[in-house]
C-alpha atoms as a PDB file:
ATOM      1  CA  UNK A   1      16.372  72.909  -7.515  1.00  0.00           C
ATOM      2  CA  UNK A   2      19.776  74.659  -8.561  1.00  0.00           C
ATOM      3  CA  UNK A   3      22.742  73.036  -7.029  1.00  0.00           C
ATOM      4  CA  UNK A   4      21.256  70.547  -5.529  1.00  0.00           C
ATOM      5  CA  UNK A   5      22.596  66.591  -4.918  1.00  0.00           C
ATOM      6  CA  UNK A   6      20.364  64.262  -4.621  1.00  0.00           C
ATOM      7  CA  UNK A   7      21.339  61.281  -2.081  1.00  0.00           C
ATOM      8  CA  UNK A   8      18.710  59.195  -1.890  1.00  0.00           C
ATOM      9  CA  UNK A   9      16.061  57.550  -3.864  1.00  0.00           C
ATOM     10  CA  UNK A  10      12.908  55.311  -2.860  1.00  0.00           C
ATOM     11  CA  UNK A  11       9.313  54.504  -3.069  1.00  0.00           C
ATOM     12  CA  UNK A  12       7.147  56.649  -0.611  1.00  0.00           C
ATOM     13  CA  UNK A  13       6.483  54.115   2.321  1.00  0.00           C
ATOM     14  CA  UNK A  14       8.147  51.568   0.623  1.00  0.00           C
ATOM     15  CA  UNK A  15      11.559  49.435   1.737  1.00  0.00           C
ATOM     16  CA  UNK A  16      12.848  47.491  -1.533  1.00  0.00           C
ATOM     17  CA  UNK A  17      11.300  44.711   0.121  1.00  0.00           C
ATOM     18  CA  UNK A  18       7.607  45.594   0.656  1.00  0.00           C
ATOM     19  CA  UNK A  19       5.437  44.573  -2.335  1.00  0.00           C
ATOM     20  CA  UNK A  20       1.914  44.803  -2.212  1.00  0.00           C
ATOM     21  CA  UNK A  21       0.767  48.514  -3.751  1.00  0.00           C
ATOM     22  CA  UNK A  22       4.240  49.387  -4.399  1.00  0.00           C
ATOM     23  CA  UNK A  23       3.804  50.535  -8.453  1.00  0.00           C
ATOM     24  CA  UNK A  24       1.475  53.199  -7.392  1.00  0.00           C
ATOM     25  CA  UNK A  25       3.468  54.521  -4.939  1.00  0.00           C
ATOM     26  CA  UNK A  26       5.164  58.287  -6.048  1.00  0.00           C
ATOM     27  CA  UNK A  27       9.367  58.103  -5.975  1.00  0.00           C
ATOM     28  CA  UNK A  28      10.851  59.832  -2.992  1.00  0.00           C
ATOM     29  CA  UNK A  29      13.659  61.492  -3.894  1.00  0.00           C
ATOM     30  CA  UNK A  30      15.712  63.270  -0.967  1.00  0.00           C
ATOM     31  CA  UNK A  31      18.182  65.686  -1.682  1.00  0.00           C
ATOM     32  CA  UNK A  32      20.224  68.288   0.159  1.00  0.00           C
ATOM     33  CA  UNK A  33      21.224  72.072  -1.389  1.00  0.00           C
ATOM     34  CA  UNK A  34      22.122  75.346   0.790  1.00  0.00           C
ATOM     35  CA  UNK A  35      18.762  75.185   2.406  1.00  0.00           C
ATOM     36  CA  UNK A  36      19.354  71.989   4.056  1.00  0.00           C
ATOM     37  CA  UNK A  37      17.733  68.467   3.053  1.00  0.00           C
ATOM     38  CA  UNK A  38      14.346  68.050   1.285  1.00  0.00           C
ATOM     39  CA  UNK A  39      11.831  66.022  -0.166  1.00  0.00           C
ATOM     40  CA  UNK A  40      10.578  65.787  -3.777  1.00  0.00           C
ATOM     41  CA  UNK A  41       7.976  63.504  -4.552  1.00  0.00           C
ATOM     42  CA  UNK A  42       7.332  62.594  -8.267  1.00  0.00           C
ATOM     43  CA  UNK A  43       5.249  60.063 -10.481  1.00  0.00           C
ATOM     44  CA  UNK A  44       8.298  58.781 -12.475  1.00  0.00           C
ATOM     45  CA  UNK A  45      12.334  59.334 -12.301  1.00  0.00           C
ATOM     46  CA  UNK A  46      14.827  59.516 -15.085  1.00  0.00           C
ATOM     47  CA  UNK A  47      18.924  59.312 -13.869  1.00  0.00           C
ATOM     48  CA  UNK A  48      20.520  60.694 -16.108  1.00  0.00           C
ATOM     49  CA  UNK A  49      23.324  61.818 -13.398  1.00  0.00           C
ATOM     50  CA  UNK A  50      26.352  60.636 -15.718  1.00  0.00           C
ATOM     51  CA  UNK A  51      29.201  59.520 -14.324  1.00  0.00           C
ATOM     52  CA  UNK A  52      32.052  61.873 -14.338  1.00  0.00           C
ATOM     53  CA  UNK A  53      32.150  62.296 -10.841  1.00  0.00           C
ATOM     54  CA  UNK A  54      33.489  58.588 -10.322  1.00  0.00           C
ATOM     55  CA  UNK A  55      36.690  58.600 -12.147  1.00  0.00           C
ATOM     56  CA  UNK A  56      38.387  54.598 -12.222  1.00  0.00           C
ATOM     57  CA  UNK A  57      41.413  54.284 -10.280  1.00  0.00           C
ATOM     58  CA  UNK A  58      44.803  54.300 -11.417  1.00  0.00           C
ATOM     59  CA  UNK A  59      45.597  50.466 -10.138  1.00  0.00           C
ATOM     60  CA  UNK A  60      45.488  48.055 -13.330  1.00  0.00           C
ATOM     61  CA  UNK A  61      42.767  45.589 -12.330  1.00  0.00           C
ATOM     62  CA  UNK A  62      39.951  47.756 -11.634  1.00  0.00           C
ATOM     63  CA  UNK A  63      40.483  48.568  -8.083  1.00  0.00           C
ATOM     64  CA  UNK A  64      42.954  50.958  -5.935  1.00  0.00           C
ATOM     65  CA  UNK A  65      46.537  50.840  -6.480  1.00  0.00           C
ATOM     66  CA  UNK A  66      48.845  49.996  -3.622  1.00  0.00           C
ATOM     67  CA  UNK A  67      48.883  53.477  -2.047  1.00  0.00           C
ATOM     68  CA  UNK A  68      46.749  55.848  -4.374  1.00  0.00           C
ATOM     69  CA  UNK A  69      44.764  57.179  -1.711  1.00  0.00           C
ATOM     70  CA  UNK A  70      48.177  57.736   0.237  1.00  0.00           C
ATOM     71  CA  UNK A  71      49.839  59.709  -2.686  1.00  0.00           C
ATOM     72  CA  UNK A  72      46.516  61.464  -3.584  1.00  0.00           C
ATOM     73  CA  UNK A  73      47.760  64.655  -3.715  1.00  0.00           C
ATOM     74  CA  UNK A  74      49.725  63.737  -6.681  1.00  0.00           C
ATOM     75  CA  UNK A  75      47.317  62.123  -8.730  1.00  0.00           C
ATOM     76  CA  UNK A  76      44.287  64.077 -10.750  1.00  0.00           C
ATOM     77  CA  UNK A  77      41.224  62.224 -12.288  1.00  0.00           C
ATOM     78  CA  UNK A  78      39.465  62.652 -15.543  1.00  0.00           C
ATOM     79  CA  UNK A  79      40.449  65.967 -17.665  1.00  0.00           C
ATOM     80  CA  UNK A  80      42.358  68.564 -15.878  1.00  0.00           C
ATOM     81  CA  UNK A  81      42.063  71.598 -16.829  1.00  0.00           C
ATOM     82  CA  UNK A  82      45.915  71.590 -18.196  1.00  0.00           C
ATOM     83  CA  UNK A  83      45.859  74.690 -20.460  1.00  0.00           C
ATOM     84  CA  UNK A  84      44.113  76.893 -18.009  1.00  0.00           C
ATOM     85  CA  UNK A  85      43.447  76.710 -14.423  1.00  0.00           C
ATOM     86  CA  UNK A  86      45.697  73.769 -13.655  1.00  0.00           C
ATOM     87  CA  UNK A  87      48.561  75.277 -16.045  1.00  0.00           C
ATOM     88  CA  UNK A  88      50.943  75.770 -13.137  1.00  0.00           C
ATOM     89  CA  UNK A  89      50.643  72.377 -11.451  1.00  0.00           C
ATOM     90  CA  UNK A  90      51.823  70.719 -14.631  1.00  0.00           C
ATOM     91  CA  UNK A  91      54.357  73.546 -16.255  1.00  0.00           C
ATOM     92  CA  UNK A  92      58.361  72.059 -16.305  1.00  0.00           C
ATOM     93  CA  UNK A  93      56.963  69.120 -14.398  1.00  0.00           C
ATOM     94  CA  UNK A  94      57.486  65.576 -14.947  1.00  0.00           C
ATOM     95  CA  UNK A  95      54.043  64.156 -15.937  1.00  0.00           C
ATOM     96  CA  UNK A  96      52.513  60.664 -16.406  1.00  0.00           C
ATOM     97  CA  UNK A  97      49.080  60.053 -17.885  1.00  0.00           C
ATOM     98  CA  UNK A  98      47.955  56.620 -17.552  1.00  0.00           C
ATOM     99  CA  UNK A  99      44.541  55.569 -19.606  1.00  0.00           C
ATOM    100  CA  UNK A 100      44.274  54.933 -23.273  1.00  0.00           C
ATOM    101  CA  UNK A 101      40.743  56.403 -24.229  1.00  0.00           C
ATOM    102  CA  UNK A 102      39.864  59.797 -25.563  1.00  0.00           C
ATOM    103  CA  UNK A 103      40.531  61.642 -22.444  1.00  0.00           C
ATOM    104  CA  UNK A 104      44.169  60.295 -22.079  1.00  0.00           C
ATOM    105  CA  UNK A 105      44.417  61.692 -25.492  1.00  0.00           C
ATOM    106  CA  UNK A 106      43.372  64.733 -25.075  1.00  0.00           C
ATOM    107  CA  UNK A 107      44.882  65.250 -21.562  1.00  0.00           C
ATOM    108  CA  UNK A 108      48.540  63.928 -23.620  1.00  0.00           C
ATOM    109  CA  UNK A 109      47.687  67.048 -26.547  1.00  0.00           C
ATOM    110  CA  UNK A 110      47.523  69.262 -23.839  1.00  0.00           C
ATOM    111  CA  UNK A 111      50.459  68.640 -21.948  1.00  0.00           C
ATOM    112  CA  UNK A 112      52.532  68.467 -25.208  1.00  0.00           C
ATOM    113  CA  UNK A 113      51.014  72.224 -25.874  1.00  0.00           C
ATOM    114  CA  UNK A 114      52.398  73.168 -22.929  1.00  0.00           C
ATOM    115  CA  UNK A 115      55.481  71.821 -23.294  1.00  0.00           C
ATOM    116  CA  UNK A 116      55.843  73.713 -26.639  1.00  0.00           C
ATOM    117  CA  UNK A 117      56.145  76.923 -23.863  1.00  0.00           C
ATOM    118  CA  UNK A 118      57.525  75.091 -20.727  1.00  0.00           C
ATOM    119  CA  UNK A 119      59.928  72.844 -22.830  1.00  0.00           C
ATOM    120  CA  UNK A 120      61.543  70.976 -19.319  1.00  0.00           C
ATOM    121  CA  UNK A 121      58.278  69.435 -18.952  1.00  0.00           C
ATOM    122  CA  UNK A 122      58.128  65.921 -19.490  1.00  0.00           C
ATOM    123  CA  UNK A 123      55.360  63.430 -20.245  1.00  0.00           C
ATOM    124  CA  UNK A 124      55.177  59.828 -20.324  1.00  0.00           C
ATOM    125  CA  UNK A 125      52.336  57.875 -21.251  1.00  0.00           C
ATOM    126  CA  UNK A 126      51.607  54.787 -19.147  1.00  0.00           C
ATOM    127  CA  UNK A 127      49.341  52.597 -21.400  1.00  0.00           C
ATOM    128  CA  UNK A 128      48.403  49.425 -20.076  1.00  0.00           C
ATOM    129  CA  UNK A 129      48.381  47.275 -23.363  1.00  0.00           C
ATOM    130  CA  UNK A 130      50.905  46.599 -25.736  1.00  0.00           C
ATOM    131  CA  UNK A 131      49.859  48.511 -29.166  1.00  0.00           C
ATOM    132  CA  UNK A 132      49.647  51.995 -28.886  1.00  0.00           C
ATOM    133  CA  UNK A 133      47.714  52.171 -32.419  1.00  0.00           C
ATOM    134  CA  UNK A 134      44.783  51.098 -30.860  1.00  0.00           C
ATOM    135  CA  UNK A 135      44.296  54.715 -29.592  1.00  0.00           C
ATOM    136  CA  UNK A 136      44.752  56.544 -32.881  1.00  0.00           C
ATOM    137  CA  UNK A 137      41.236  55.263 -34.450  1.00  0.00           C
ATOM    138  CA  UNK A 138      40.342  54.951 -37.919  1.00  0.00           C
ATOM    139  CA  UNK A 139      42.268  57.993 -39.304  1.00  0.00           C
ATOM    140  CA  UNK A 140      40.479  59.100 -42.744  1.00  0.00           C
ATOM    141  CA  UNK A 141      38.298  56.458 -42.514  1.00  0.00           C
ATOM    142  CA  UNK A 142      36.500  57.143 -39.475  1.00  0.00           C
ATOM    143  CA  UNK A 143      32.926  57.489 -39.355  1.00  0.00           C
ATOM    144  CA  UNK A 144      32.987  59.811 -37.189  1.00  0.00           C
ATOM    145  CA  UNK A 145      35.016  62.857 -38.781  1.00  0.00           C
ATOM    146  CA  UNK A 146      36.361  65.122 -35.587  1.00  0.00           C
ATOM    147  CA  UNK A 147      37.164  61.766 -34.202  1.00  0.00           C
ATOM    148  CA  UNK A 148      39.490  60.471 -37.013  1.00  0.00           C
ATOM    149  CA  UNK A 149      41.272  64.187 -36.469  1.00  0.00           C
ATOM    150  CA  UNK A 150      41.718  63.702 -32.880  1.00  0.00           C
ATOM    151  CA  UNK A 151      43.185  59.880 -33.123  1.00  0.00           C
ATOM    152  CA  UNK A 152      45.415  61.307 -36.370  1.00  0.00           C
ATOM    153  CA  UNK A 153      46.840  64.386 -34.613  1.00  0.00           C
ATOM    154  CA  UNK A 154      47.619  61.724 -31.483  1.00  0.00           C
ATOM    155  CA  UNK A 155      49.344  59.464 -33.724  1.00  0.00           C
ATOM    156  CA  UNK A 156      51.945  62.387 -34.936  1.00  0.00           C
ATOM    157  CA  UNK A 157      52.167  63.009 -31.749  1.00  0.00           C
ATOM    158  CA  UNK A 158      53.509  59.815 -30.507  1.00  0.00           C
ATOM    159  CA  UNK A 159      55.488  59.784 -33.551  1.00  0.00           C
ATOM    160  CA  UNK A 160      57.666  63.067 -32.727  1.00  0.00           C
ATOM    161  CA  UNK A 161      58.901  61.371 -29.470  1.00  0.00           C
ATOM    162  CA  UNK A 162      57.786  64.480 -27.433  1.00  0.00           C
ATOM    163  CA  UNK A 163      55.553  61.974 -25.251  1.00  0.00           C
ATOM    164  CA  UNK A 164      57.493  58.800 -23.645  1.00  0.00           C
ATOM    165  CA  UNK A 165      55.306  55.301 -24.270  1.00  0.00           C
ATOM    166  CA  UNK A 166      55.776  53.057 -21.654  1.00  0.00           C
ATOM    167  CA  UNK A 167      53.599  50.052 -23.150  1.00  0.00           C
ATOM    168  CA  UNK A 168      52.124  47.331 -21.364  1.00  0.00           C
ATOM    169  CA  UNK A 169      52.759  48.866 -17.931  1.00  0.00           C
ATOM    170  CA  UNK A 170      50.263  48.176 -15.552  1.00  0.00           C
ATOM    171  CA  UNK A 171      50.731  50.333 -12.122  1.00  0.00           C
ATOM    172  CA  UNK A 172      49.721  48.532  -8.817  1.00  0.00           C
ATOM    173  CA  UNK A 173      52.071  50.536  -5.994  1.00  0.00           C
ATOM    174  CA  UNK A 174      52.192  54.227  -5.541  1.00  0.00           C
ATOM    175  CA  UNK A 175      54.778  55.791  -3.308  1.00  0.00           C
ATOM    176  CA  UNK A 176      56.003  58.903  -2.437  1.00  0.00           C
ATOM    177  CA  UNK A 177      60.132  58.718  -3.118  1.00  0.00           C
ATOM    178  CA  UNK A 178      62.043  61.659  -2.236  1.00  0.00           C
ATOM    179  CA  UNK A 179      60.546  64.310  -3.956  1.00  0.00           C
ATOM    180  CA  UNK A 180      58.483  62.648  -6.637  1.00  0.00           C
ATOM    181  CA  UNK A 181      56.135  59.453  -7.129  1.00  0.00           C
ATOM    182  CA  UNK A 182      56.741  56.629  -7.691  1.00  0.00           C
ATOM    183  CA  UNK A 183      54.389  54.462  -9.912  1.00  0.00           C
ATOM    184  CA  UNK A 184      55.811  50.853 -10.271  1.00  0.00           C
ATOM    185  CA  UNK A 185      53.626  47.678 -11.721  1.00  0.00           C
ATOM    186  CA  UNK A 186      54.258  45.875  -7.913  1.00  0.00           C
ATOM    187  CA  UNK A 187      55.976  46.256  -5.187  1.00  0.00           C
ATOM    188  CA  UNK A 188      59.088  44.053  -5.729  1.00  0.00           C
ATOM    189  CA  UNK A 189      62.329  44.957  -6.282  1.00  0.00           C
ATOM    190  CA  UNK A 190      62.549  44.043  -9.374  1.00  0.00           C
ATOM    191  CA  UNK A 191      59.378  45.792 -10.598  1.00  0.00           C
ATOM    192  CA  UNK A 192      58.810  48.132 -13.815  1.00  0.00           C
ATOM    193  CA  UNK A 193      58.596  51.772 -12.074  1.00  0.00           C
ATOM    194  CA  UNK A 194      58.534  55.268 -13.406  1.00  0.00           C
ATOM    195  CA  UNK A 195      59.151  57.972 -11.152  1.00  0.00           C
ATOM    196  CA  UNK A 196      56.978  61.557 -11.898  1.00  0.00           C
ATOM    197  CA  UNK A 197      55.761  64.445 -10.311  1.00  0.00           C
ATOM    198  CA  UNK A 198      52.089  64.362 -11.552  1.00  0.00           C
ATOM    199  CA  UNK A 199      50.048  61.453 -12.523  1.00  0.00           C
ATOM    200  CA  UNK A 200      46.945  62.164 -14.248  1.00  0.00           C
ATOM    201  CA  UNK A 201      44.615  58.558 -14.264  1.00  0.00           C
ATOM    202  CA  UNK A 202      42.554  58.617 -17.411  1.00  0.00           C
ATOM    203  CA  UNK A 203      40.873  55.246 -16.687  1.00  0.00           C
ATOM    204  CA  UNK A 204      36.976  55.246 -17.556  1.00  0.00           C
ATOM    205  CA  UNK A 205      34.390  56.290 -15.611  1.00  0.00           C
ATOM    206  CA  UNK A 206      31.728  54.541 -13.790  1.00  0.00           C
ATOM    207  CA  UNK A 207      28.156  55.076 -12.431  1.00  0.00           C
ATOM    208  CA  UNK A 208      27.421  56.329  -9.183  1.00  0.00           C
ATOM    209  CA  UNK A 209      24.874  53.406  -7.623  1.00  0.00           C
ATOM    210  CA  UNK A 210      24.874  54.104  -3.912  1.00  0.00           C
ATOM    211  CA  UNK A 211      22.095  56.935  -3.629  1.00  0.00           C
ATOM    212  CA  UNK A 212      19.422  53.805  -5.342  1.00  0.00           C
ATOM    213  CA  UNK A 213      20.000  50.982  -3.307  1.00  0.00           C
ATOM    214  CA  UNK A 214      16.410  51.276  -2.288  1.00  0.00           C
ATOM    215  CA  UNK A 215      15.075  50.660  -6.030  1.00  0.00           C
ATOM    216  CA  UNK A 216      14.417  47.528  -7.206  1.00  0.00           C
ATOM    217  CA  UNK A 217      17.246  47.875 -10.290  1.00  0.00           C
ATOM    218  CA  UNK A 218      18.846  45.223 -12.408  1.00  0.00           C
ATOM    219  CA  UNK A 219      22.161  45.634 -14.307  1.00  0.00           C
ATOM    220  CA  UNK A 220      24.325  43.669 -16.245  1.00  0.00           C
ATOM    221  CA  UNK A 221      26.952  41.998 -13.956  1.00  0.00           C
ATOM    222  CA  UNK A 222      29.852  43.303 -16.506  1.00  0.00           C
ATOM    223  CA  UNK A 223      28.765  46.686 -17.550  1.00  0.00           C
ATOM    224  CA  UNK A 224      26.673  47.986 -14.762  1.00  0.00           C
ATOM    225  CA  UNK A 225      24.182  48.920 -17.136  1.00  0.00           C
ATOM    226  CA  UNK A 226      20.417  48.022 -17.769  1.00  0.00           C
ATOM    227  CA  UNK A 227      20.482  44.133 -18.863  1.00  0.00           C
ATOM    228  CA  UNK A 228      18.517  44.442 -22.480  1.00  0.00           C
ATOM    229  CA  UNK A 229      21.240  47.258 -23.354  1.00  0.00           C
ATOM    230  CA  UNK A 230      24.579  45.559 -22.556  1.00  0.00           C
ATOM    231  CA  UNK A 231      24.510  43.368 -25.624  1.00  0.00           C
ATOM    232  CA  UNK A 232      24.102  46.291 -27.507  1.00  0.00           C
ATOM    233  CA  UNK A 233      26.916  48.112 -26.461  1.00  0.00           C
ATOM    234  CA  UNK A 234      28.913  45.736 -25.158  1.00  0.00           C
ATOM    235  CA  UNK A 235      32.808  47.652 -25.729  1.00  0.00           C
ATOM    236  CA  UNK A 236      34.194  44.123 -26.711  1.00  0.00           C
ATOM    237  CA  UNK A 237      31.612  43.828 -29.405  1.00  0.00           C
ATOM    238  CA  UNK A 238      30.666  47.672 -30.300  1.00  0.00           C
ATOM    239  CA  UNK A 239      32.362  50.606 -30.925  1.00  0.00           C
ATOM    240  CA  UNK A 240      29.762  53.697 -30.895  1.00  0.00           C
ATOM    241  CA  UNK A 241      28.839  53.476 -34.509  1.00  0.00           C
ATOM    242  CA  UNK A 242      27.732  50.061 -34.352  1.00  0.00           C
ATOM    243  CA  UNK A 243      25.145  50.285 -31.106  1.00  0.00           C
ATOM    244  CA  UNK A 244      21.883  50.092 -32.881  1.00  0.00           C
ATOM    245  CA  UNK A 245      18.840  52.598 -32.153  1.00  0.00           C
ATOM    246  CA  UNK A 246      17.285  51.963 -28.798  1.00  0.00           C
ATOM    247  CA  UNK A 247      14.891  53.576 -26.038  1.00  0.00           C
ATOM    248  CA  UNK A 248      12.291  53.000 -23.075  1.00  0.00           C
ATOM    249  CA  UNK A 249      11.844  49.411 -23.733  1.00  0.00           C
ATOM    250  CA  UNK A 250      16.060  48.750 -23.106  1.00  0.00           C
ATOM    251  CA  UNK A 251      16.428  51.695 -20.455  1.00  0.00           C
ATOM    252  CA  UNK A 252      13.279  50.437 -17.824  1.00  0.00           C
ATOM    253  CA  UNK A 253      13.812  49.067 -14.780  1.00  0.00           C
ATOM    254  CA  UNK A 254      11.965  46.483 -12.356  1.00  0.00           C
ATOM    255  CA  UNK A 255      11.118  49.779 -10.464  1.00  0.00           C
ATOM    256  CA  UNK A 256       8.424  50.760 -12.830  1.00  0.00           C
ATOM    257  CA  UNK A 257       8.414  54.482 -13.475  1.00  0.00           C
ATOM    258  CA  UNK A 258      12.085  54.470 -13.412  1.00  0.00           C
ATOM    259  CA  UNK A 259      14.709  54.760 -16.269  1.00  0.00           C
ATOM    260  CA  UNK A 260      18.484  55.400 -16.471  1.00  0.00           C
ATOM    261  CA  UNK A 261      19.303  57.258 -19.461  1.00  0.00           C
ATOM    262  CA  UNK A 262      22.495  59.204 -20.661  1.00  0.00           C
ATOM    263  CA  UNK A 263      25.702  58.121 -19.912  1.00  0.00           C
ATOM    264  CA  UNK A 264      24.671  56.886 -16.387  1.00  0.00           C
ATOM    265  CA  UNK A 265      22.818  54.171 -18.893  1.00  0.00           C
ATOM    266  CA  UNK A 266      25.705  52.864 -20.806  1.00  0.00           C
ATOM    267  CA  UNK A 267      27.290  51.521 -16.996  1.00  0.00           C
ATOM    268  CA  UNK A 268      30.888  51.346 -17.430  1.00  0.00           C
ATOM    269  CA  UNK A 269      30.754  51.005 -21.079  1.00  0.00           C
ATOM    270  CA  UNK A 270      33.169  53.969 -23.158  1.00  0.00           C
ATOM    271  CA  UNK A 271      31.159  54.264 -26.334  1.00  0.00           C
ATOM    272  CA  UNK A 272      27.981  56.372 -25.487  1.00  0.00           C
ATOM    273  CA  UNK A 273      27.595  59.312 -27.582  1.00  0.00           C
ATOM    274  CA  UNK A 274      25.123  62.325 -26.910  1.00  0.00           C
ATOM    275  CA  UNK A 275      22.852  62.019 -29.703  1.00  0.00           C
ATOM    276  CA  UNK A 276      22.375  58.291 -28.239  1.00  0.00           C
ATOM    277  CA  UNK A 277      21.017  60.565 -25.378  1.00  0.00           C
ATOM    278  CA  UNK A 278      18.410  62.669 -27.088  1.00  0.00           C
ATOM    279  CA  UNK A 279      16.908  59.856 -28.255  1.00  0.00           C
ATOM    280  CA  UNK A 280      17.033  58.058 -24.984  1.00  0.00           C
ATOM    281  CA  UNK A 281      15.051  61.118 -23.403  1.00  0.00           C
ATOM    282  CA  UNK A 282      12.991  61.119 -26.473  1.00  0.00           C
ATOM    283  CA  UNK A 283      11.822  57.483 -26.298  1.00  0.00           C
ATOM    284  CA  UNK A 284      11.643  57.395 -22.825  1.00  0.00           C
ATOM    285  CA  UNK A 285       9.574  60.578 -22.381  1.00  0.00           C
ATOM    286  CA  UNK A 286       6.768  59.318 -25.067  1.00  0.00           C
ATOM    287  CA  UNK A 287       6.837  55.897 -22.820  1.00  0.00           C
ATOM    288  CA  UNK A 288       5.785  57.661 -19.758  1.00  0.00           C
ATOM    289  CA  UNK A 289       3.179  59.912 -21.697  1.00  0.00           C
ATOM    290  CA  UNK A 290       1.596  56.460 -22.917  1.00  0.00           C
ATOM    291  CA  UNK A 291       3.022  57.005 -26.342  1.00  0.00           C
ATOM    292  CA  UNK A 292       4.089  53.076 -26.584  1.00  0.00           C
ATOM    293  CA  UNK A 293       4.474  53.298 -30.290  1.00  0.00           C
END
């Protein structure tokens, strides 16, 4: 089922309503490739569909900015691909990246890469809080090794004053002005603004829900993820390192035969890491081979 998108997910003759019968029912799961729509039925589902195709928005309170869908064609989501494919969009441009997570960073290495060959470029990093520090990690002392080189190299970065910090700056209005954007904090006069060519949003991801709202699925009101997890990983509480071991039991859903698992299962929370994942799959496959131990 090779490039296929699945939009739809339910119990075969079941509404989310209907009870009676409904755990022995088979999942219907609908989904549409080059061959049109079809039909697989199965015994038990597993989403692990991630969420990097819902980027968060560049407004500062979880929702739109004033006029981000209207200066769209300015803005890029996620990780662009700034050394390569997307080189020319960004080359002796005046660039924002808002976000402080790893793929600001890495989008802000990038850029400052290619400004060591397009040296009019410019780059200004639009970070929402006040302490920039917060985004270099634990250095040497990381647990994680790679990750205490990525958060060091940042921090030299920002240091060398090739990469404008505009702290606690929280956009709310986009608007085309003359030929560049402008990214302000409101819409008042008086507002903090910035004024760019490019503005890459580097705000979190969330999961895609839409395609189950036939399932009978609980989540955490906060992180959008299965309730048992959230305390586990809740990003106030938990960085990565400290989420403790966890499988089928944490990841099931009311909809019995279903489990979220991946990224998809961490909701909205930052700190999922990939061997979390294996184990996930692990657990949860021995759970629907009636391995309960």
């Amino acid at each position: 089922h090779l490039h296929s998108k699945v939009y739809a997910l339910a119990r075969e003759g079941f509404d989310k309503v209907k009870s009676a019968g409904r755990e022995s029912a088979r999942f219907e799961v609908r989904y549409q490739n080059r061959q049109g729509p079809s039909i697989l039925l199965a015994d038990a589902v597993i989403d692990a569909s991630g969420t990097w195709a819902k980027p968060g928005p560049a407004g500062a309170n979880g929702v739109d900015a004033v006029g981000e869908k209207e200066t769209g064609r300015r803005l890029t989501y996620g990780m662009p691909d700034i050394l390569g494919a997307a080189r020319t969009r960004y080359a002796g441009k005046r660039v924002a990246v808002v976000g402080a997570g790893h793929s600001a960073i890495g989008n802000i290495l990038d850029l400052v890469k290619l400004k060591d060959t397009h040296p009019s470029t410019t780059i200004t990093w639009l970070l929402r809080g006040n302490d920039p520090a917060k985004s270099f990690g634990g250095g040497a002392n990381d647990k994680l090794s790679a990750r205490g080189e990525l958060g060091k190299a940042f921090a030299g970065v920002i240091a060398s004053g090739k990469v404008q910090v505009e702290t606690g700056f929280r956009p709310q209005h986009l608007s085309i002005d003359g030929d560049g954007l402008k990214v302000a904090t409101s819409s008042s006069c008086c507002a903090r603004h910035i004024k760019v060519d490019e503005l890459i949003v580097s705000t979190g991801f969330r999961p895609e829900l839409g395609f189950l709202s036939e399932l009978r699925i609980a989540l955490d009101p906060a992180l959008e993820c299965p309730p048992e997890l959230a305390p586990l990983i809740d990003p106030n509480l938990h960085s990565c390192g400290t989420v403790r071991p966890h499988g089928a039991r944490e990841l099931a859903q009311p909809e019995s035969g279903f489990y979220f698992a991946g990224m998809k299962s961490y909701g909205r929370a930052p700190t999922f890491l990939m061997l979390t994942g294996y184990e996930q799959v692990r657990s949860i496959a021995a759970d629907i081979a009636g391995d309960k131990e």
